[in-house]
C-alpha atoms as a PDB file:
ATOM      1  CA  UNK A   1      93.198 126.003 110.719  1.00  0.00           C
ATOM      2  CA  UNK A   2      93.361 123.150 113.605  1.00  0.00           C
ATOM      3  CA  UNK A   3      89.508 122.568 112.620  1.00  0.00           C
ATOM      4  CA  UNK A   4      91.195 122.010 108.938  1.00  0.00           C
ATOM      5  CA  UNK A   5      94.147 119.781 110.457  1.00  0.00           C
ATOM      6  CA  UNK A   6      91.877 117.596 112.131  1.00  0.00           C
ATOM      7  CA  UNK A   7      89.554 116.696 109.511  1.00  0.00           C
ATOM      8  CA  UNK A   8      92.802 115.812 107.420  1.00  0.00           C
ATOM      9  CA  UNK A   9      93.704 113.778 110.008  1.00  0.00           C
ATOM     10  CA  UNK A  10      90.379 111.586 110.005  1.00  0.00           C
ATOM     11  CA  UNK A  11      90.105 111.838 106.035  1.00  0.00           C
ATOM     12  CA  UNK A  12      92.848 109.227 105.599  1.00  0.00           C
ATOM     13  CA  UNK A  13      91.810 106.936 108.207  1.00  0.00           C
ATOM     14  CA  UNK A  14      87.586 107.362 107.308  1.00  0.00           C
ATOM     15  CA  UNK A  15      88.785 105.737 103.986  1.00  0.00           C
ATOM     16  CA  UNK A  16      91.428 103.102 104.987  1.00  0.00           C
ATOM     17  CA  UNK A  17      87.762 102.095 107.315  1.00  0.00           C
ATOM     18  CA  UNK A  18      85.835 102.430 103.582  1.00  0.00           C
ATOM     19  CA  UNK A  19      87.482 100.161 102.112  1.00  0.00           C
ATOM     20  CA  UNK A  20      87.821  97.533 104.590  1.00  0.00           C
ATOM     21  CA  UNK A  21      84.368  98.078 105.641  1.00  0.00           C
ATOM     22  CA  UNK A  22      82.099  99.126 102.923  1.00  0.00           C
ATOM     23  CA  UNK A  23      78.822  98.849 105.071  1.00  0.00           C
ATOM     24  CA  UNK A  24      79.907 100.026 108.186  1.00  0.00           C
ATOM     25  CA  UNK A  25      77.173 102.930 109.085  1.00  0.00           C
ATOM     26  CA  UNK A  26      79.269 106.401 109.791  1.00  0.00           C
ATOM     27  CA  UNK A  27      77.516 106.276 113.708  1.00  0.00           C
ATOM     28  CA  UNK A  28      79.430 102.777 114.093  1.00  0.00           C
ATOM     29  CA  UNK A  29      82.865 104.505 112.467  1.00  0.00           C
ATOM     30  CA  UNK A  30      82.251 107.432 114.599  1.00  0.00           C
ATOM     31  CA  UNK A  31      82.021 105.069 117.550  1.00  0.00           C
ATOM     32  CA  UNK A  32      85.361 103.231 116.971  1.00  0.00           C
ATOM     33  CA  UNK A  33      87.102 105.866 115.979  1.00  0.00           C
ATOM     34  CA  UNK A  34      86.050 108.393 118.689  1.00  0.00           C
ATOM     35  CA  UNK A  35      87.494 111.238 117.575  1.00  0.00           C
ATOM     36  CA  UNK A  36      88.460 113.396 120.833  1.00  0.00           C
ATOM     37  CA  UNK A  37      87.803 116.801 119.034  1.00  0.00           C
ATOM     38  CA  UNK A  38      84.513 116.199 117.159  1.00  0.00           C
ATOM     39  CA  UNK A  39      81.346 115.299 118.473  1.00  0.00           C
ATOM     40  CA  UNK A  40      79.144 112.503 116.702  1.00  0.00           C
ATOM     41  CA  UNK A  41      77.010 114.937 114.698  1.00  0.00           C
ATOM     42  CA  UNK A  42      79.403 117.022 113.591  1.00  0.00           C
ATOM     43  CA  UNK A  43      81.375 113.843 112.425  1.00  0.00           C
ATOM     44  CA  UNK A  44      78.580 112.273 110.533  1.00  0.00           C
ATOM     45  CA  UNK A  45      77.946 115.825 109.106  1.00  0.00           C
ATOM     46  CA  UNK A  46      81.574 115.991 107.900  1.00  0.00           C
ATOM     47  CA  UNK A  47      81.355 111.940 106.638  1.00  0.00           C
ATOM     48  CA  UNK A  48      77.941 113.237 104.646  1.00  0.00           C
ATOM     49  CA  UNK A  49      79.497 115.929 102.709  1.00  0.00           C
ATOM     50  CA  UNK A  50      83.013 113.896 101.571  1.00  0.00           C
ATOM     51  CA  UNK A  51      80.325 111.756 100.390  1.00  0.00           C
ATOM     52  CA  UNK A  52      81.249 108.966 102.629  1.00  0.00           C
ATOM     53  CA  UNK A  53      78.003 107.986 104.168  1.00  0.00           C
ATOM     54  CA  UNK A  54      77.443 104.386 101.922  1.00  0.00           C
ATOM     55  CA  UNK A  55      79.132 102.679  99.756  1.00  0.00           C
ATOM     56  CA  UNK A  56      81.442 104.006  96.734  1.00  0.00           C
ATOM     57  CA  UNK A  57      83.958 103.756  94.394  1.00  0.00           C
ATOM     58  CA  UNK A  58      86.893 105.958  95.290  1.00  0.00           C
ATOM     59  CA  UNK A  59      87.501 109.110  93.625  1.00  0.00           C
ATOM     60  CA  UNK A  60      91.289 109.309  94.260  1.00  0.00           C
ATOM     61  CA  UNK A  61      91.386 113.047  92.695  1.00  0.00           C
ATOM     62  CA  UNK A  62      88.793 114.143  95.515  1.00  0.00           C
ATOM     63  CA  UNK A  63      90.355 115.594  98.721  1.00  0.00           C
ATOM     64  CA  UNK A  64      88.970 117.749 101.554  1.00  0.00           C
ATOM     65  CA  UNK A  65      89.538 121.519 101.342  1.00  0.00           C
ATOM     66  CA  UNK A  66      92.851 122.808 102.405  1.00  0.00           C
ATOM     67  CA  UNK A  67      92.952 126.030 102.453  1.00  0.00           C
ATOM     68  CA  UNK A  68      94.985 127.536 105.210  1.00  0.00           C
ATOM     69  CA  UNK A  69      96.905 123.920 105.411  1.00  0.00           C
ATOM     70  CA  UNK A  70     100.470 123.444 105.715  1.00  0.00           C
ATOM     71  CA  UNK A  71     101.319 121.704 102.469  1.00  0.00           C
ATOM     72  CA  UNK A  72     104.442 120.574 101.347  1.00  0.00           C
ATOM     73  CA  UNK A  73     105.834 120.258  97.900  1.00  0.00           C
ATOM     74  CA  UNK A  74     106.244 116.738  96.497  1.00  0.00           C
ATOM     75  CA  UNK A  75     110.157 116.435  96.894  1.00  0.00           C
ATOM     76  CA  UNK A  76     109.961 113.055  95.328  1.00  0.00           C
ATOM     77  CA  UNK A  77     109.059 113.468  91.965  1.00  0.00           C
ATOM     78  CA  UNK A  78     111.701 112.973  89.702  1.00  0.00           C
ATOM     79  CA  UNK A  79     113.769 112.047  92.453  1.00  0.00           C
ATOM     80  CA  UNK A  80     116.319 108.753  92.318  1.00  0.00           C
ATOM     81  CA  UNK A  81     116.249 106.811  95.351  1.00  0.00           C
ATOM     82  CA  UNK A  82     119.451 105.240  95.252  1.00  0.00           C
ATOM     83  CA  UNK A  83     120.895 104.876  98.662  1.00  0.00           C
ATOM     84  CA  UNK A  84     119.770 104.570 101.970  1.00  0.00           C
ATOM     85  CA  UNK A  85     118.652 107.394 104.536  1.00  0.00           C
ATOM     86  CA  UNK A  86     117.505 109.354 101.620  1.00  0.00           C
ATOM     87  CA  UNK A  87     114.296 109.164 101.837  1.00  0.00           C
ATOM     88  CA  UNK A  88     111.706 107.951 104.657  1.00  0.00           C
ATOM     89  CA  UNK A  89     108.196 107.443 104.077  1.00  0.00           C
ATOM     90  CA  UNK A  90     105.168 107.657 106.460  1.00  0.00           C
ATOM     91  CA  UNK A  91     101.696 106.382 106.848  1.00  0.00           C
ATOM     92  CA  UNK A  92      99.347 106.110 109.671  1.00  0.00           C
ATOM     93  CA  UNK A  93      96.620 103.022 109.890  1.00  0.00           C
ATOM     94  CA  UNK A  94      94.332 101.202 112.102  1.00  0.00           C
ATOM     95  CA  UNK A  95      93.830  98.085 114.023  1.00  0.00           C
ATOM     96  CA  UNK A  96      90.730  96.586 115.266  1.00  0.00           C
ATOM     97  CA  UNK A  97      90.830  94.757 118.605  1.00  0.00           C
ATOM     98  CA  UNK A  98      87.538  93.589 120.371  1.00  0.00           C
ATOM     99  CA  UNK A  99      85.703  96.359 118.757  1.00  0.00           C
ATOM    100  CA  UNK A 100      88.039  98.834 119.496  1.00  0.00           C
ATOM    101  CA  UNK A 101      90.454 100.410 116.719  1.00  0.00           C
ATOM    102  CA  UNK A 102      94.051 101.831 117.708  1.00  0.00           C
ATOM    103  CA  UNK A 103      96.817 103.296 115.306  1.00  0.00           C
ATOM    104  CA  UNK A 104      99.917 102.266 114.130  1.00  0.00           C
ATOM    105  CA  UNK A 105     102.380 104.629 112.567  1.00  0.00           C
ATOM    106  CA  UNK A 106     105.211 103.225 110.396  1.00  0.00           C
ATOM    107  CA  UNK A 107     108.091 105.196 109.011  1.00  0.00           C
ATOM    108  CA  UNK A 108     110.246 103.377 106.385  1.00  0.00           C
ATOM    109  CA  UNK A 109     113.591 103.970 104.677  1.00  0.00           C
ATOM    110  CA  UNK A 110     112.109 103.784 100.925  1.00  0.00           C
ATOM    111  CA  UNK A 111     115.320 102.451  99.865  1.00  0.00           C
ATOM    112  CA  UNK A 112     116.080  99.368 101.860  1.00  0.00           C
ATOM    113  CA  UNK A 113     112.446  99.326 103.064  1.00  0.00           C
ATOM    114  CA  UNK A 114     113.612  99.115 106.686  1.00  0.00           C
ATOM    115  CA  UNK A 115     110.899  99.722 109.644  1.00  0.00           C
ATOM    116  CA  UNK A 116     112.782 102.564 111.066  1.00  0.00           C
ATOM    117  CA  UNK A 117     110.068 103.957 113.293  1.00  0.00           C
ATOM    118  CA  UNK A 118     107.233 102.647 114.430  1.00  0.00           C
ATOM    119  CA  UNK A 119     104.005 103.243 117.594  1.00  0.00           C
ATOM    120  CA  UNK A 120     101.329 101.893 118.727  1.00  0.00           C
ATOM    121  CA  UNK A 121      98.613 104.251 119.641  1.00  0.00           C
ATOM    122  CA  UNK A 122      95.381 104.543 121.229  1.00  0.00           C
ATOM    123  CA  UNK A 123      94.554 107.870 119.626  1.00  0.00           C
ATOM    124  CA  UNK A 124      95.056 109.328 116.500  1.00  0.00           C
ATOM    125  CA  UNK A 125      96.742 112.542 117.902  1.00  0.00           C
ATOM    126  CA  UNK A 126     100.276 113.910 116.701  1.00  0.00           C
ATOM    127  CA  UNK A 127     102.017 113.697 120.242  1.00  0.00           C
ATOM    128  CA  UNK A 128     100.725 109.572 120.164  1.00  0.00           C
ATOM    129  CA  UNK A 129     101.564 108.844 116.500  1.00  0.00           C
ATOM    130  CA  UNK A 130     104.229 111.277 114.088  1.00  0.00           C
ATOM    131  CA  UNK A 131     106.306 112.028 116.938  1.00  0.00           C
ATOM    132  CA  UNK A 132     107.235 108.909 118.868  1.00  0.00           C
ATOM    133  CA  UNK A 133     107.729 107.291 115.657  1.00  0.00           C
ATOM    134  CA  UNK A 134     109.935 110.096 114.614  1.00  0.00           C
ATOM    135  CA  UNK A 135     111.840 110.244 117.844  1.00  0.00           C
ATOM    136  CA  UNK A 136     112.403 105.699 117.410  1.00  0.00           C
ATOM    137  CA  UNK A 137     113.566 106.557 113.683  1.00  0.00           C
ATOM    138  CA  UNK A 138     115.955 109.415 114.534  1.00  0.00           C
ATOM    139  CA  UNK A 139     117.593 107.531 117.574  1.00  0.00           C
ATOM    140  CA  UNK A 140     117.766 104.426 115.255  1.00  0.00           C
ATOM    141  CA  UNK A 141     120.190 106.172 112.824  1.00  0.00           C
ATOM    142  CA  UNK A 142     122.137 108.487 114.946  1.00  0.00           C
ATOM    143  CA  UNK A 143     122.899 105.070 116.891  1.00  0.00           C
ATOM    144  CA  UNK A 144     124.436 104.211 113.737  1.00  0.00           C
ATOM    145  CA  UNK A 145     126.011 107.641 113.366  1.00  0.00           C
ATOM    146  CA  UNK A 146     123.917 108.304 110.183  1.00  0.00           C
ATOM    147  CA  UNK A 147     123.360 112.086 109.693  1.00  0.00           C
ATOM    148  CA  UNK A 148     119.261 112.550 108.998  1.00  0.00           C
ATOM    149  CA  UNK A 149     120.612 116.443 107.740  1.00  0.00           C
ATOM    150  CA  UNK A 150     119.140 116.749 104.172  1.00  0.00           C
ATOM    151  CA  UNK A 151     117.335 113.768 104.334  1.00  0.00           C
ATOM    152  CA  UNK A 152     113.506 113.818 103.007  1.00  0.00           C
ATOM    153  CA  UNK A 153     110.654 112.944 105.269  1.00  0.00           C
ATOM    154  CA  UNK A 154     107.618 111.969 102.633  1.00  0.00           C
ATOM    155  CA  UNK A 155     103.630 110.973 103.927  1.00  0.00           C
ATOM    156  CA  UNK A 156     100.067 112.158 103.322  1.00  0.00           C
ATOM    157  CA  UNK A 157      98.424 115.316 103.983  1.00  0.00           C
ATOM    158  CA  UNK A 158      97.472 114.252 107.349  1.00  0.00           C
ATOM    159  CA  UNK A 159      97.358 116.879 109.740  1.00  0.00           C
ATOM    160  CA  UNK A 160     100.088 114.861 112.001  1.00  0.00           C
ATOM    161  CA  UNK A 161     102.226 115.506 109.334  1.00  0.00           C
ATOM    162  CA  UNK A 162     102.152 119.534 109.570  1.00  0.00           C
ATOM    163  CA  UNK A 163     101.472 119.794 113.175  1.00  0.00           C
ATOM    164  CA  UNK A 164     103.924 122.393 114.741  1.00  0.00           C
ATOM    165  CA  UNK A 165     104.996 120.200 117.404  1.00  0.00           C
ATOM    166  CA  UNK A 166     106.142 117.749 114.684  1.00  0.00           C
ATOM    167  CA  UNK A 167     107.555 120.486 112.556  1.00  0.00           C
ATOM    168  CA  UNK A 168     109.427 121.615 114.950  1.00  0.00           C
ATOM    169  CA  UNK A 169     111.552 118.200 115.247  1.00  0.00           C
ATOM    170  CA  UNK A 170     111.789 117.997 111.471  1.00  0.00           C
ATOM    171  CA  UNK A 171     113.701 121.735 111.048  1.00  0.00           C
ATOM    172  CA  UNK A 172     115.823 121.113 114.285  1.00  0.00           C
ATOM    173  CA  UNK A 173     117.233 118.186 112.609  1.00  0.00           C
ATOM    174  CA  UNK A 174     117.489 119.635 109.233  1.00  0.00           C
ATOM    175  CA  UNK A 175     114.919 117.095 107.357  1.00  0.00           C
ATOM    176  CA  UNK A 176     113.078 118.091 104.460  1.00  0.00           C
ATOM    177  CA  UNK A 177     109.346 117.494 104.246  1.00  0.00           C
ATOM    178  CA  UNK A 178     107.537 116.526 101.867  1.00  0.00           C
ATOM    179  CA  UNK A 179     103.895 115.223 100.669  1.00  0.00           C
ATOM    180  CA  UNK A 180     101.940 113.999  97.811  1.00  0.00           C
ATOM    181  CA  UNK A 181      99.233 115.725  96.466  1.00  0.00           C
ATOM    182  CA  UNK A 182      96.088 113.651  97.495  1.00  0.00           C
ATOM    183  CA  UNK A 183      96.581 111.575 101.099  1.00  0.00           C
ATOM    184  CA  UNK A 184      96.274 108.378  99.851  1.00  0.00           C
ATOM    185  CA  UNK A 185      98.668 108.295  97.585  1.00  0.00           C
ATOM    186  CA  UNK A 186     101.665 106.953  99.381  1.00  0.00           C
ATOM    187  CA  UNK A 187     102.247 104.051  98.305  1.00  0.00           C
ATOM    188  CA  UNK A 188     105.741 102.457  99.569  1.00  0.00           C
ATOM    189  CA  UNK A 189     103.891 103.515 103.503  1.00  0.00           C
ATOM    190  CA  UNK A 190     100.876 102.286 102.269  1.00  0.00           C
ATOM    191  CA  UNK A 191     102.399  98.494 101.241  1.00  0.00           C
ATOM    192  CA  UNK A 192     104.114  98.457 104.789  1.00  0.00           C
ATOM    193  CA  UNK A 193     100.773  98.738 106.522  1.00  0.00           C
ATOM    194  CA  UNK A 194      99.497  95.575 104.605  1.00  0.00           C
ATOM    195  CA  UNK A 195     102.206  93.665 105.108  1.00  0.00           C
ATOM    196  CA  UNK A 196     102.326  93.955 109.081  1.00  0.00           C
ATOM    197  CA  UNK A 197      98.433  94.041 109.254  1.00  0.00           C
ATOM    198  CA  UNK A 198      97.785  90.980 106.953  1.00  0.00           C
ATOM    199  CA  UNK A 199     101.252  88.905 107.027  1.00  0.00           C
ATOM    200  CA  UNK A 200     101.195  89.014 110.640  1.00  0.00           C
ATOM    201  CA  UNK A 201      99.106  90.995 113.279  1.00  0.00           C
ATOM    202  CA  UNK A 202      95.774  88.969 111.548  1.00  0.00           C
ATOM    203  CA  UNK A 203      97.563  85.594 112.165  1.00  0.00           C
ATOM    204  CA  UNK A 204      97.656  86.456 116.145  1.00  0.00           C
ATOM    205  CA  UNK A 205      95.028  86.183 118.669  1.00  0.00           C
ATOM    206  CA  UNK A 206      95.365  89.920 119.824  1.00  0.00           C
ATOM    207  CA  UNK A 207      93.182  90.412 122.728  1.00  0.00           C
ATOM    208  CA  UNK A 208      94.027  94.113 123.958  1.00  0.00           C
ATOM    209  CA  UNK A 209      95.970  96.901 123.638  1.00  0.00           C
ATOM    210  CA  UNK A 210      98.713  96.112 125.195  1.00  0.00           C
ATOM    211  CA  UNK A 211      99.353  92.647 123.364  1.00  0.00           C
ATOM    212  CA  UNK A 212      98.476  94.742 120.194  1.00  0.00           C
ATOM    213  CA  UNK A 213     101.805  96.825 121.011  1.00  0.00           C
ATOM    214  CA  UNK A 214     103.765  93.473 121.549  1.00  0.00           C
ATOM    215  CA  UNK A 215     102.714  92.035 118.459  1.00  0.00           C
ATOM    216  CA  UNK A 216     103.569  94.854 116.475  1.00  0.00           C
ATOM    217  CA  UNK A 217     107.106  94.879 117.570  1.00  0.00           C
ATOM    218  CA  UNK A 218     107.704  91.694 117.152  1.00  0.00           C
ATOM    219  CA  UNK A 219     106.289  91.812 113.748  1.00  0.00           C
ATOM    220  CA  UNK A 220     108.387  94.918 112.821  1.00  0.00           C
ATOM    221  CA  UNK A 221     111.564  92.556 113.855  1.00  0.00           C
ATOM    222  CA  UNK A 222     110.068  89.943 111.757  1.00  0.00           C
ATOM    223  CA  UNK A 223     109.829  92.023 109.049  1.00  0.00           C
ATOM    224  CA  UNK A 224     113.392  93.754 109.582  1.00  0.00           C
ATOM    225  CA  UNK A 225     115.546  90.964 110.170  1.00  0.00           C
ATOM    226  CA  UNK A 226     113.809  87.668 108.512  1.00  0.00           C
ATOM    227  CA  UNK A 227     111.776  88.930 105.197  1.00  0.00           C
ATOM    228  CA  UNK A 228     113.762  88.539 102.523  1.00  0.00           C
ATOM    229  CA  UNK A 229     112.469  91.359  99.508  1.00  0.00           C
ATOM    230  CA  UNK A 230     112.557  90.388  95.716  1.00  0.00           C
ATOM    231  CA  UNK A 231     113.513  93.721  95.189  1.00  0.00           C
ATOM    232  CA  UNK A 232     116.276  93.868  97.280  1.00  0.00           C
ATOM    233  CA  UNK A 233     117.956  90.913  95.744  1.00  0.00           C
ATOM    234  CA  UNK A 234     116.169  88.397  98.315  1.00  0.00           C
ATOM    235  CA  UNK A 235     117.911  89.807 101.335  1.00  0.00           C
ATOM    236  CA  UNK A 236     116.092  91.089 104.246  1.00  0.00           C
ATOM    237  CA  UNK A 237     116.202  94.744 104.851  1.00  0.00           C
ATOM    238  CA  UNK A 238     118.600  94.529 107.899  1.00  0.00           C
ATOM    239  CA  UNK A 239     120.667  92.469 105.505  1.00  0.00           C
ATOM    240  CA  UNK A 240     120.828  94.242 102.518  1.00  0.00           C
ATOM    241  CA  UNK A 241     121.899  97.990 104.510  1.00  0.00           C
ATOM    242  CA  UNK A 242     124.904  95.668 105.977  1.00  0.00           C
ATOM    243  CA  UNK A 243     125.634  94.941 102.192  1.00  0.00           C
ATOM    244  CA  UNK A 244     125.144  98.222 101.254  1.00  0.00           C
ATOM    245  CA  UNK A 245     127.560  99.695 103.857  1.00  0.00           C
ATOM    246  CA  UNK A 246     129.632  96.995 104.524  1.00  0.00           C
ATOM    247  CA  UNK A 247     130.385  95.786 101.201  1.00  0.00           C
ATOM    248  CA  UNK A 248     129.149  98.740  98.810  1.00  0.00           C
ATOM    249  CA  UNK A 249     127.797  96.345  95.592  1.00  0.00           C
ATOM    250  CA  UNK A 250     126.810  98.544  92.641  1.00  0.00           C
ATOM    251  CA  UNK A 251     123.684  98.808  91.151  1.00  0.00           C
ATOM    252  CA  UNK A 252     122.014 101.563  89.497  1.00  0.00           C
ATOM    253  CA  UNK A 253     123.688 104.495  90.914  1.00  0.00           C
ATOM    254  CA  UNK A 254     124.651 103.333  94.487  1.00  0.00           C
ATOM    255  CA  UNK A 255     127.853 105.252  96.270  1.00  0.00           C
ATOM    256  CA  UNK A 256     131.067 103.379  95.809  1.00  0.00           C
ATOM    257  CA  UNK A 257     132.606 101.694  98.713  1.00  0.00           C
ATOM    258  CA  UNK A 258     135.391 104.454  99.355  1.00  0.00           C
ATOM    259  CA  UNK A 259     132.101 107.512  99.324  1.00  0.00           C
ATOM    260  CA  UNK A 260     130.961 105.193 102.246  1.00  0.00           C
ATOM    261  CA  UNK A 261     133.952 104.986 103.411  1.00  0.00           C
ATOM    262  CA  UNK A 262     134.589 108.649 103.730  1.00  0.00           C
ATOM    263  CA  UNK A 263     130.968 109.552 104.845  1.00  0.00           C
ATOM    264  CA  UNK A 264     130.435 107.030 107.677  1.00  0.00           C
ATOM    265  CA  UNK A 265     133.954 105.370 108.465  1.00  0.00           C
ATOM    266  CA  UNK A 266     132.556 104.822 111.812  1.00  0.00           C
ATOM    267  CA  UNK A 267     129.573 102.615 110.946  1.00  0.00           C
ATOM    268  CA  UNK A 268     131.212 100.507 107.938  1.00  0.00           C
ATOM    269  CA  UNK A 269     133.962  99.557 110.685  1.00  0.00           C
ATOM    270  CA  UNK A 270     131.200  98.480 112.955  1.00  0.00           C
ATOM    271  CA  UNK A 271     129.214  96.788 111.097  1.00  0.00           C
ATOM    272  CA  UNK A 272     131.790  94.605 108.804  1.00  0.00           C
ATOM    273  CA  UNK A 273     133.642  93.749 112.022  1.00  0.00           C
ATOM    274  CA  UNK A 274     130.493  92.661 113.354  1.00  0.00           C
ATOM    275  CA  UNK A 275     129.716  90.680 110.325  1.00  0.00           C
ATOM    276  CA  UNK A 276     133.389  89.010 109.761  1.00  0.00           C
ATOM    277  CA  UNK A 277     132.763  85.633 111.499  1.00  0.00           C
ATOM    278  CA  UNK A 278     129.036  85.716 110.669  1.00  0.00           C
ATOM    279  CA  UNK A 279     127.156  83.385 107.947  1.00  0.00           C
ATOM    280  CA  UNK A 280     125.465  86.790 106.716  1.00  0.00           C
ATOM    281  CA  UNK A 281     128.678  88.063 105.719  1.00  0.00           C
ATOM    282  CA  UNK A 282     129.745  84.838 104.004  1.00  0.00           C
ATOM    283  CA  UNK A 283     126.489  85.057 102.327  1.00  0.00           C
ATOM    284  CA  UNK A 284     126.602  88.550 101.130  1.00  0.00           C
ATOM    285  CA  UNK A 285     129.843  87.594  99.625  1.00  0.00           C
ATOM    286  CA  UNK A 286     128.621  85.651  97.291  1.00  0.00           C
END
């Protein structure tokens, strides 16, 4: 089964490379991406038969075999995301710097589309990518005395995903996980990646790892507090979960004011007193 995990792990990121690189030789990928538990035959054995050895159009119903894979159900079909800290979404991507690739993980809310986790990573293990993002999201919300109980946890079939380490984090703070069928097909994560990889990280001169980390922080606060969204009525995500807490609009479903009120007195105090003498709140009014 880890054998299994681990290929699901690279299967994801093998394609993301695809895409953006449809010549690339698998020796070169394999020499990037230096997977730490397969060695460079074995690798371009594995690339060979998921038929990603040249160029190709993507099959998106093809997927390795996962038999004896932890698999969760799809908890989102069907499902109406109307409020926020229902749902988070996950993906995992890459970076290149000076020849060298390292991974970001993101973790978003998918209804205010709020960066609530995020790492940079120079491997593509669990403990350096699922978990530390994890950790940032679930300190992020119980900072603002949000519950994560109940709340869905939705990504690819990547092995970091189903890892027991990050399992075990999930159950002890009663969030339900979830996945879509094929890995790639995750597509509120997906979006985020492409935003902070092509709005920002490409527009800096990112020289190492450690400036790579930087920049990807400050682009998550970019994103978070100065993007404003169509879809979220041209506010930025920071400012459209103070209107949705602080002020409770309606639209398609959302909890009145007083259910706020009642589930997180705490925060709706905090954040409306914070907002009282601010132009965000006089904006939001209007």
């Amino acid at each position: 089964m880890k054998q299994i995990s681990e290929e699901q792990q690279l299967l994801v990121l093998i394609y993301q490379i695809r895409d953006d690189h449809p010549t690339m030789g698998v020796r070169d990928m394999y020499y990037k991406i230096q997977p730490q538990t397969m060695g460079r035959d074995a690798f371009e054995n594995f690339c060979k038969e998921e038929g990603l050895g040249s160029k190709r159009i993507k099959n998106w119903r093809i997927t390795t075999d996962s038999s004896g894979v932890k698999r969760f159900d799809n908890l989102l079909k069907g499902l109406l995301i109307n409020r926020i800290n229902q749902v988070w979404q996950s993906d995992i991507t890459y970076y290149e710097v000076e020849g060298d690739f390292y991974y970001i993980t993101f973790i978003i809310d998918a209804y205010s589309r709020l960066i609530v986790g995020h790492h940079t990573s120079r491997r593509l293990t669990t403990e350096q990518t699922t978990i530390p993002s994890l950790n940032m999201a679930i300190k992020q919300r119980k900072q603002q005395q949000l519950s994560v109980d109940g709340l869905i946890f939705h990504s690819d079939g990547g092995g970091q995903y189903y890892a027991k380490s990050f399992l075990r984090m999930t159950n002890q703070e009663g969030i339900k996980n979830s996945m879509c069928e094929y890995p790639w097909d995750n597509g509120k994560a997906e979006r985020i990646n492409g935003v902070i990889k092509n709005n920002y990280l490409i527009h800096r001169n990112i020289r190492s790892f450690i400036e790579l980390k930087k920049e990807v922080d400050r682009s998550v606060n970019l994103y978070n507090q100065e993007k404003p969204h169509i879809g979220l009525k041209r506010k930025t995500p920071i400012q459209f979960e103070k209107a949705y807490i602080c002020i409770g609009q309606q639209s398609d479903g959302e909890k009145s004011m007083t259910e706020l009120k009642t589930q997180y007195p705490e925060v709706v105090s905090a954040l409306c007193a914070e907002d009282n003498n601010s132009q965000i709140q006089i904006s939001l009014m209007n």
